[in-house]
PDB file of N, CA and C in Angstrom:
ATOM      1  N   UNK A   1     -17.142  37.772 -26.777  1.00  0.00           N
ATOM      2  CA  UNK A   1     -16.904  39.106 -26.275  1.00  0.00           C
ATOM      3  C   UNK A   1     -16.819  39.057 -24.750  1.00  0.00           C
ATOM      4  N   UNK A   2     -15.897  40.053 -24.177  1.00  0.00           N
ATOM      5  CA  UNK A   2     -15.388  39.669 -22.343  1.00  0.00           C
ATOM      6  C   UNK A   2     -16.333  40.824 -22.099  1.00  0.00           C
ATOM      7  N   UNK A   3     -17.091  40.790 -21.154  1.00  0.00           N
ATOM      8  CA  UNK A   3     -17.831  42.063 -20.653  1.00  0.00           C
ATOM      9  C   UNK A   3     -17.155  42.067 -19.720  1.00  0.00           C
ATOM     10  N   UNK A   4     -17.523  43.237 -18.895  1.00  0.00           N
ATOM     11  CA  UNK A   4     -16.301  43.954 -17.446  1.00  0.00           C
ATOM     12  C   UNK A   4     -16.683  42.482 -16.114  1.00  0.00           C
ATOM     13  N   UNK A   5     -17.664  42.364 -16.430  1.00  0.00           N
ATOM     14  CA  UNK A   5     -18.019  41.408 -15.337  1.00  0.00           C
ATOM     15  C   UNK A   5     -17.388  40.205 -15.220  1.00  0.00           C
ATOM     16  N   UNK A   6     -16.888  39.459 -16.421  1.00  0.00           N
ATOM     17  CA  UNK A   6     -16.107  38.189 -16.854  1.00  0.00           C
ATOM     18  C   UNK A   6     -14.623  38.651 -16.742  1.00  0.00           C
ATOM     19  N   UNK A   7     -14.232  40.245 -17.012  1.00  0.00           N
ATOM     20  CA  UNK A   7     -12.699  40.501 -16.922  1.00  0.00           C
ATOM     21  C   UNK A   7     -12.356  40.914 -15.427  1.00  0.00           C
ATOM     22  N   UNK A   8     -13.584  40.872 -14.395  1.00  0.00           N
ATOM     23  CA  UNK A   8     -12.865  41.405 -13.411  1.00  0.00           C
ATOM     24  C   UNK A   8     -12.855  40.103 -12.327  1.00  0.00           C
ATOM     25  N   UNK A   9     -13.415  39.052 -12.937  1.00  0.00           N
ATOM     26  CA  UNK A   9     -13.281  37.714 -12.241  1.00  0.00           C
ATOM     27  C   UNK A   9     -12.097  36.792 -12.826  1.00  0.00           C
ATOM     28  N   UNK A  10     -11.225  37.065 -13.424  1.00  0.00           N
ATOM     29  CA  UNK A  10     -10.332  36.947 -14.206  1.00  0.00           C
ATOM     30  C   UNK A  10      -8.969  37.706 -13.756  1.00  0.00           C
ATOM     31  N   UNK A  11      -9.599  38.787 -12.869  1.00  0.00           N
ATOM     32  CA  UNK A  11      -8.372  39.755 -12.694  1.00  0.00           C
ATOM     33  C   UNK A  11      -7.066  39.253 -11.581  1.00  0.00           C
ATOM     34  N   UNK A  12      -7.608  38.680 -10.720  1.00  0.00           N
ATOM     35  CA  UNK A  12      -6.889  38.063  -9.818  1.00  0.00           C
ATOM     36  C   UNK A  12      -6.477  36.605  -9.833  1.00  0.00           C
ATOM     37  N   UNK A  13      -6.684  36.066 -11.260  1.00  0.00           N
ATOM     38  CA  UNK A  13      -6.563  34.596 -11.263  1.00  0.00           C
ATOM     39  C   UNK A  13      -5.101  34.009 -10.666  1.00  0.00           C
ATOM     40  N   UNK A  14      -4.177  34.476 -10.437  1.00  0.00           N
ATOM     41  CA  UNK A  14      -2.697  34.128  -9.814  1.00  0.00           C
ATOM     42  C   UNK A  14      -3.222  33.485  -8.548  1.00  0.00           C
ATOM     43  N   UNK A  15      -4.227  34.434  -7.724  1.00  0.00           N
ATOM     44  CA  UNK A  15      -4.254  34.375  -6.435  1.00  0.00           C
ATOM     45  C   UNK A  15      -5.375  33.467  -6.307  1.00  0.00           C
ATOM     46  N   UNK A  16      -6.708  33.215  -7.087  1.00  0.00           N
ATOM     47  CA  UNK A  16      -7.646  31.864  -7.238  1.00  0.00           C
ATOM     48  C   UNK A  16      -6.536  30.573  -6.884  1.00  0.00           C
ATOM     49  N   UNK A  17      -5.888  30.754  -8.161  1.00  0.00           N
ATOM     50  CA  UNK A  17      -4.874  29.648  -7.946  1.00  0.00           C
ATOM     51  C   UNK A  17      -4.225  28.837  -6.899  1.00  0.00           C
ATOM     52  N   UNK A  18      -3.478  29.871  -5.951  1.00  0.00           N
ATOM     53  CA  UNK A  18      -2.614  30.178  -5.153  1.00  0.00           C
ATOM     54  C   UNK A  18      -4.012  29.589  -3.950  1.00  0.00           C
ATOM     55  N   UNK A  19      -4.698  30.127  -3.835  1.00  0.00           N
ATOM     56  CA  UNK A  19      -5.970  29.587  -2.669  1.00  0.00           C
ATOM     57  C   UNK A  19      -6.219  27.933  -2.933  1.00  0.00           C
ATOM     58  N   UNK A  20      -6.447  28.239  -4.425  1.00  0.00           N
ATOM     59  CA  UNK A  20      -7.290  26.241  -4.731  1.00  0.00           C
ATOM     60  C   UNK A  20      -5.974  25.296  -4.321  1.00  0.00           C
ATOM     61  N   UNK A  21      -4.674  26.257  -4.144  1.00  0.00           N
ATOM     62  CA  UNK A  21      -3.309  25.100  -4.589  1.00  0.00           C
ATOM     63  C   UNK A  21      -3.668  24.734  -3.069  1.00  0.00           C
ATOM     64  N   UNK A  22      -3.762  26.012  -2.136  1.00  0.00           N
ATOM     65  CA  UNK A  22      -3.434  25.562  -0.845  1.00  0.00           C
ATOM     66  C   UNK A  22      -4.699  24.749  -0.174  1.00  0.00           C
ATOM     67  N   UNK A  23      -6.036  25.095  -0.599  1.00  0.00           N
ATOM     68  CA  UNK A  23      -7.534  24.538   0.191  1.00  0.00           C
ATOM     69  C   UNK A  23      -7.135  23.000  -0.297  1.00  0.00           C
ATOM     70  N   UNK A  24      -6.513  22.522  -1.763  1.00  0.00           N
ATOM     71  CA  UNK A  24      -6.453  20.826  -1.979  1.00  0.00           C
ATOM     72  C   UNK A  24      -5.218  20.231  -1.270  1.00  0.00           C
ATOM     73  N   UNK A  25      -4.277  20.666  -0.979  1.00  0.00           N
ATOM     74  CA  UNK A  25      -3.533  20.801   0.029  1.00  0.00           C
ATOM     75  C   UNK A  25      -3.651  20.326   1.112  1.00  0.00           C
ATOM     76  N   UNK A  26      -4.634  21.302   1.416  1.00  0.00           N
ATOM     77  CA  UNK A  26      -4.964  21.058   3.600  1.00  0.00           C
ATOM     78  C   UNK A  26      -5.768  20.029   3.549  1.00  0.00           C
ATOM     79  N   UNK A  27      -6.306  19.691   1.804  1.00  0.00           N
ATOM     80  CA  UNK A  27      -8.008  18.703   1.994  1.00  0.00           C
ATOM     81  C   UNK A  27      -7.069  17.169   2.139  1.00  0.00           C
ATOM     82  N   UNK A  28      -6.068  17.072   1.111  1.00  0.00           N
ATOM     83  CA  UNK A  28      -4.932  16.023   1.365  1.00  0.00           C
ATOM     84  C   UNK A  28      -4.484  15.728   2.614  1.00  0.00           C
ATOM     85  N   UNK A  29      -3.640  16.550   3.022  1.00  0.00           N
ATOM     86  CA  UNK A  29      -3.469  16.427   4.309  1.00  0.00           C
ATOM     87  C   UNK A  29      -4.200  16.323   5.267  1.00  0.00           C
ATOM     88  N   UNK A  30      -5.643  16.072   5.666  1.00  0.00           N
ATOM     89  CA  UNK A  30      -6.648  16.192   6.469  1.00  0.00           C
ATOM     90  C   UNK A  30      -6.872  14.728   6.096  1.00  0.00           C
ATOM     91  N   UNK A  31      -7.084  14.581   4.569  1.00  0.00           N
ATOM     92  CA  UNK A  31      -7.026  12.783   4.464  1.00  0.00           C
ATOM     93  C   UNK A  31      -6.457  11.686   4.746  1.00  0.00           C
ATOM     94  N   UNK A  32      -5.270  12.215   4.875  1.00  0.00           N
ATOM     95  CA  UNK A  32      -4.076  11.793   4.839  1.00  0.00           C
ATOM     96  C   UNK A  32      -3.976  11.542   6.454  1.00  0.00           C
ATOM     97  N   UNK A  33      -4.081  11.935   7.437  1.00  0.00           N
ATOM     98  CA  UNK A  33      -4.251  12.160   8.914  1.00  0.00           C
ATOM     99  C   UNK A  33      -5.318  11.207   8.943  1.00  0.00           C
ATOM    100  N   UNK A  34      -5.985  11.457   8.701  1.00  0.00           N
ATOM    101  CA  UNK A  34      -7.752  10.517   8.488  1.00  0.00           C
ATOM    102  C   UNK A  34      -7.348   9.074   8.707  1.00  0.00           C
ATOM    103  N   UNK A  35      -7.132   8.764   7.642  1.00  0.00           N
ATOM    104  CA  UNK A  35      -6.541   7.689   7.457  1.00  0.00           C
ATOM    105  C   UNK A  35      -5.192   6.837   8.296  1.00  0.00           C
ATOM    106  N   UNK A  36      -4.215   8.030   9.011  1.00  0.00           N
ATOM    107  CA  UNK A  36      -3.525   7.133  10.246  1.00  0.00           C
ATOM    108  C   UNK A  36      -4.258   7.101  11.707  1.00  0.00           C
ATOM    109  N   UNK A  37      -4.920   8.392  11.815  1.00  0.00           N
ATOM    110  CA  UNK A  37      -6.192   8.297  12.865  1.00  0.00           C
ATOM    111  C   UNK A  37      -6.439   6.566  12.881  1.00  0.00           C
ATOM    112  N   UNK A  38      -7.226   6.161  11.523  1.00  0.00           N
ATOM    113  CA  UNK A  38      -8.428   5.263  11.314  1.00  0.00           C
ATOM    114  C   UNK A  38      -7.149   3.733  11.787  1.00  0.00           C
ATOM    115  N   UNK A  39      -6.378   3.734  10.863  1.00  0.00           N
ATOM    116  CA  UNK A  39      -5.021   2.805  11.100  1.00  0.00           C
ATOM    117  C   UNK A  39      -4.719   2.330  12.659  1.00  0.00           C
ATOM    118  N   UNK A  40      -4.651   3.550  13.074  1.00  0.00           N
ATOM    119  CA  UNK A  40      -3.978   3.520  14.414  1.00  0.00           C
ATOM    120  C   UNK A  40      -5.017   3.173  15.408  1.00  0.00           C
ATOM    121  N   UNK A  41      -6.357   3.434  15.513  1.00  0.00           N
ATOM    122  CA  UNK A  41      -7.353   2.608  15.971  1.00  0.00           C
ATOM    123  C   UNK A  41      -7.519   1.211  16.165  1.00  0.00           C
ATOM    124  N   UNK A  42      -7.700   0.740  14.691  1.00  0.00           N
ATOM    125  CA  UNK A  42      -7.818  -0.502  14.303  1.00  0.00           C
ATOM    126  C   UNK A  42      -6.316  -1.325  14.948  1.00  0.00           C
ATOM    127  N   UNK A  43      -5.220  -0.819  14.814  1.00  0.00           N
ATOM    128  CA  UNK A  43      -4.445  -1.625  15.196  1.00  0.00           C
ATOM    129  C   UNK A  43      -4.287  -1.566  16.959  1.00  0.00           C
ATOM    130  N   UNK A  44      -4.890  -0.412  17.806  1.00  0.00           N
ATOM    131  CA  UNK A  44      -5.191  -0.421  18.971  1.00  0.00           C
ATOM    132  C   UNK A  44      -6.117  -1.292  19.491  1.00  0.00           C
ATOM    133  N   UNK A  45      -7.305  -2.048  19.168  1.00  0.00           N
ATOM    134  CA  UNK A  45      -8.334  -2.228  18.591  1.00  0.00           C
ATOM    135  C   UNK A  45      -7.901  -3.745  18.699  1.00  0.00           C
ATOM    136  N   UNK A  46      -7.026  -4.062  17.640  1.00  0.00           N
ATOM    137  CA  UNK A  46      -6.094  -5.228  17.269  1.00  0.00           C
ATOM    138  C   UNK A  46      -5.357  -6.137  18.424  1.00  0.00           C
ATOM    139  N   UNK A  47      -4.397  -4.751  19.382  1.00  0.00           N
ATOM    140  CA  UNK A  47      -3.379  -5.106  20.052  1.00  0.00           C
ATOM    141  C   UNK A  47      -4.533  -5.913  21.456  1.00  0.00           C
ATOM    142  N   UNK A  48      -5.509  -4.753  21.334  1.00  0.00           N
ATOM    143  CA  UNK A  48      -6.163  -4.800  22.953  1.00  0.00           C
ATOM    144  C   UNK A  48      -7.026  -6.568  22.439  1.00  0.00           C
ATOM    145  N   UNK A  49      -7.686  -6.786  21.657  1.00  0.00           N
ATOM    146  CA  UNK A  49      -8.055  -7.910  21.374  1.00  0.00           C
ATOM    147  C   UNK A  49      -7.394  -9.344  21.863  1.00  0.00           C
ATOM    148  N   UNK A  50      -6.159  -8.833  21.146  1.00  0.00           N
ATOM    149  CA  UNK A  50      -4.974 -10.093  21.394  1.00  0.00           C
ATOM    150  C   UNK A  50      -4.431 -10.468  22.789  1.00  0.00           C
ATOM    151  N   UNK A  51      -4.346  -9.402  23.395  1.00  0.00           N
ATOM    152  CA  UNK A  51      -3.794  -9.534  24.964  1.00  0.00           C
ATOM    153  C   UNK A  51      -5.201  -9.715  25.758  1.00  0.00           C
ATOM    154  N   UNK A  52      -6.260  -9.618  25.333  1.00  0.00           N
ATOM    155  CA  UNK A  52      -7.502 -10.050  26.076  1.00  0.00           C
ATOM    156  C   UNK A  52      -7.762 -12.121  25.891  1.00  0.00           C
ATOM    157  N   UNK A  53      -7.155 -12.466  24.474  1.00  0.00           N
ATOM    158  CA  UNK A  53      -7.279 -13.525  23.955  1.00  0.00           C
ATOM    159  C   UNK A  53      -6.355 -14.578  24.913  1.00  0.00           C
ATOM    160  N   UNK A  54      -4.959 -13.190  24.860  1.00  0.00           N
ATOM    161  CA  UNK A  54      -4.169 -14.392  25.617  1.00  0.00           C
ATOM    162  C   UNK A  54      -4.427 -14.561  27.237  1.00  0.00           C
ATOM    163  N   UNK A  55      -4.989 -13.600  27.394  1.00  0.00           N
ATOM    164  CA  UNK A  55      -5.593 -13.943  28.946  1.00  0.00           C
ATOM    165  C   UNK A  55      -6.344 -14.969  28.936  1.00  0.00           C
ATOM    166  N   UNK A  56      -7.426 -14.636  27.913  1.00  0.00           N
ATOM    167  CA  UNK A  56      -8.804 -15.648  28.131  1.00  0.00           C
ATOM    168  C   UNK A  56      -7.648 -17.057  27.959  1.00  0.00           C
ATOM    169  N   UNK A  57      -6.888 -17.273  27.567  1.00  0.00           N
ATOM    170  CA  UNK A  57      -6.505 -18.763  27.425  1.00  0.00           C
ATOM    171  C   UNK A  57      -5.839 -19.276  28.373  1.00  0.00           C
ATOM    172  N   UNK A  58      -4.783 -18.606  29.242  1.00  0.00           N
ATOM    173  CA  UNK A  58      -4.332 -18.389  30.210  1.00  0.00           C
ATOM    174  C   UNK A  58      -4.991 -18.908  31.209  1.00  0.00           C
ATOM    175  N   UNK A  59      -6.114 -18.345  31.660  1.00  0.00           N
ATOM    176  CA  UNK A  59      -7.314 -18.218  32.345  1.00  0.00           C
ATOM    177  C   UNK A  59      -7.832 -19.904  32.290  1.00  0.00           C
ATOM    178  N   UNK A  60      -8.128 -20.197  31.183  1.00  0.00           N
ATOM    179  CA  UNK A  60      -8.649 -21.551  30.745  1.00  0.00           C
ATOM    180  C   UNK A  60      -7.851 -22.283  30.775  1.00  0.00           C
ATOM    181  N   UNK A  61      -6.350 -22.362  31.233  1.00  0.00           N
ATOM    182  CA  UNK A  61      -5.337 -23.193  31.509  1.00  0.00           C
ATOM    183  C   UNK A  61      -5.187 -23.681  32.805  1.00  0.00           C
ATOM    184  N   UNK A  62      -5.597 -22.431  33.539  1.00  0.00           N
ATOM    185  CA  UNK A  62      -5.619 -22.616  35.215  1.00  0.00           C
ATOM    186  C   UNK A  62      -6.730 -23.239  35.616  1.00  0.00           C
ATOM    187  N   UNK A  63      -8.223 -22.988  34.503  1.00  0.00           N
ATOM    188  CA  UNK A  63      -9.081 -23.263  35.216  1.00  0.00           C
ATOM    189  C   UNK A  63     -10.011 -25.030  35.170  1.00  0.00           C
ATOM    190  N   UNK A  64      -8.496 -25.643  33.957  1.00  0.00           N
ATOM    191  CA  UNK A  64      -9.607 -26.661  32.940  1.00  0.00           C
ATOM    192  C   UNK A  64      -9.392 -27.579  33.832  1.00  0.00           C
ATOM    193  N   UNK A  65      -9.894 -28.820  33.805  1.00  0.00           N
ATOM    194  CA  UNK A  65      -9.870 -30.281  34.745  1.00  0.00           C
ATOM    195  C   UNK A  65      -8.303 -30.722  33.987  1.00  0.00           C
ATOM    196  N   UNK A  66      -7.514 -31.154  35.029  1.00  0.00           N
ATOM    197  CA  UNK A  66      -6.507 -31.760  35.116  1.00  0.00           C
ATOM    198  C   UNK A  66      -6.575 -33.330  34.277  1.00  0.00           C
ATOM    199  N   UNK A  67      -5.820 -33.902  33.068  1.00  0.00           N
ATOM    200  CA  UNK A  67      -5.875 -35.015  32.942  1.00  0.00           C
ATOM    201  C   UNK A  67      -5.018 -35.608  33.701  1.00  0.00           C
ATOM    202  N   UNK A  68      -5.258 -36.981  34.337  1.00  0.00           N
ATOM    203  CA  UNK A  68      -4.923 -37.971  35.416  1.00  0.00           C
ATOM    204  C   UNK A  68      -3.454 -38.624  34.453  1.00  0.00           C
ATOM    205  N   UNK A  69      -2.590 -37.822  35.400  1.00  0.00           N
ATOM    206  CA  UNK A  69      -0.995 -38.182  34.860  1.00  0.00           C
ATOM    207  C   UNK A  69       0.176 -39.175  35.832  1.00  0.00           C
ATOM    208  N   UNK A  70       0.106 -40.480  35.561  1.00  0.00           N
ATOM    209  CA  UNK A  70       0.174 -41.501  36.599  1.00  0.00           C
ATOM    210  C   UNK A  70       1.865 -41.121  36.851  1.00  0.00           C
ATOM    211  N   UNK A  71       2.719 -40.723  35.591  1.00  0.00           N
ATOM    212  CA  UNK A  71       4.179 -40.361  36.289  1.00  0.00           C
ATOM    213  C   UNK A  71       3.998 -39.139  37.239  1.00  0.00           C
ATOM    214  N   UNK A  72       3.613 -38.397  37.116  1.00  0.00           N
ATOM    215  CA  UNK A  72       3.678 -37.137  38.065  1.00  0.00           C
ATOM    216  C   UNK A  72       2.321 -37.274  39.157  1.00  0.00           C
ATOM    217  N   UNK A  73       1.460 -38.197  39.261  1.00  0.00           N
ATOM    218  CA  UNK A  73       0.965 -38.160  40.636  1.00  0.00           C
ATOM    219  C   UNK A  73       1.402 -39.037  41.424  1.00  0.00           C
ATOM    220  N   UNK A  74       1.756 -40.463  40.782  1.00  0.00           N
ATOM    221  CA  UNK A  74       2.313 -41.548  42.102  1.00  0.00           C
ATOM    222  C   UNK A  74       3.949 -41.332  42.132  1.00  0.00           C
ATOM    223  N   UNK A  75       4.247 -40.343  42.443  1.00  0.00           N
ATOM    224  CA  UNK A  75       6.203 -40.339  42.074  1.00  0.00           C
ATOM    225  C   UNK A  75       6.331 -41.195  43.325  1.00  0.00           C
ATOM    226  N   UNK A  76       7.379 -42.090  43.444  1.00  0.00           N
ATOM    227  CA  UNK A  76       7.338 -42.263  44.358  1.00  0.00           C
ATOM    228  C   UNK A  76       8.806 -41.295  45.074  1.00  0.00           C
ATOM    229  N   UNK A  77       8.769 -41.192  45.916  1.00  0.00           N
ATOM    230  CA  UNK A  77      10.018 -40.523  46.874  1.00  0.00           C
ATOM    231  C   UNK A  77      10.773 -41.654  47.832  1.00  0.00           C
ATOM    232  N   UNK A  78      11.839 -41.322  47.178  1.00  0.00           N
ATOM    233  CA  UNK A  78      13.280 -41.936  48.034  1.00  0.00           C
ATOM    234  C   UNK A  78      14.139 -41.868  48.120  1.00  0.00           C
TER     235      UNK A  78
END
């Protein structure tokens, strides 16, 4: 049996609908963002790592002891 109380929560069900379609919606799309937010970090994150790496090696190229290279130190000139 429907008492008035169960038929008048019932009365507008088009528009329940119409709300839940759009609140899972925005909740998707909010995830959905979330997730290239999180992406786009990590690969910022990624990029800045790599160009710090290639410095540090760079760095350690200029700075390491020279091995003793007998064609290129005694050249002779003439």
């Amino acid at each position: 049996m429907m008492s008035s109380g169960r038929i008048a929560r019932h009365r507008n069900y088009s528009e329940l609908m119409r709300q839940h379609d759009r609140d899972s919606r925005m909740k998707r799309v909010l995830r959905v963002f979330t997730y290239f937010l999180v992406v786009l970090f990590l690969l910022i994150v990624l990029l800045i790592v790599l160009r710090w790496e290639s410095k540090q090696t760079k760095s350690d190229k200029n700075t390491s002891v020279e091995i003793f290279d007998p064609t290129r130190d005694f050249v002779v000139k003439t």
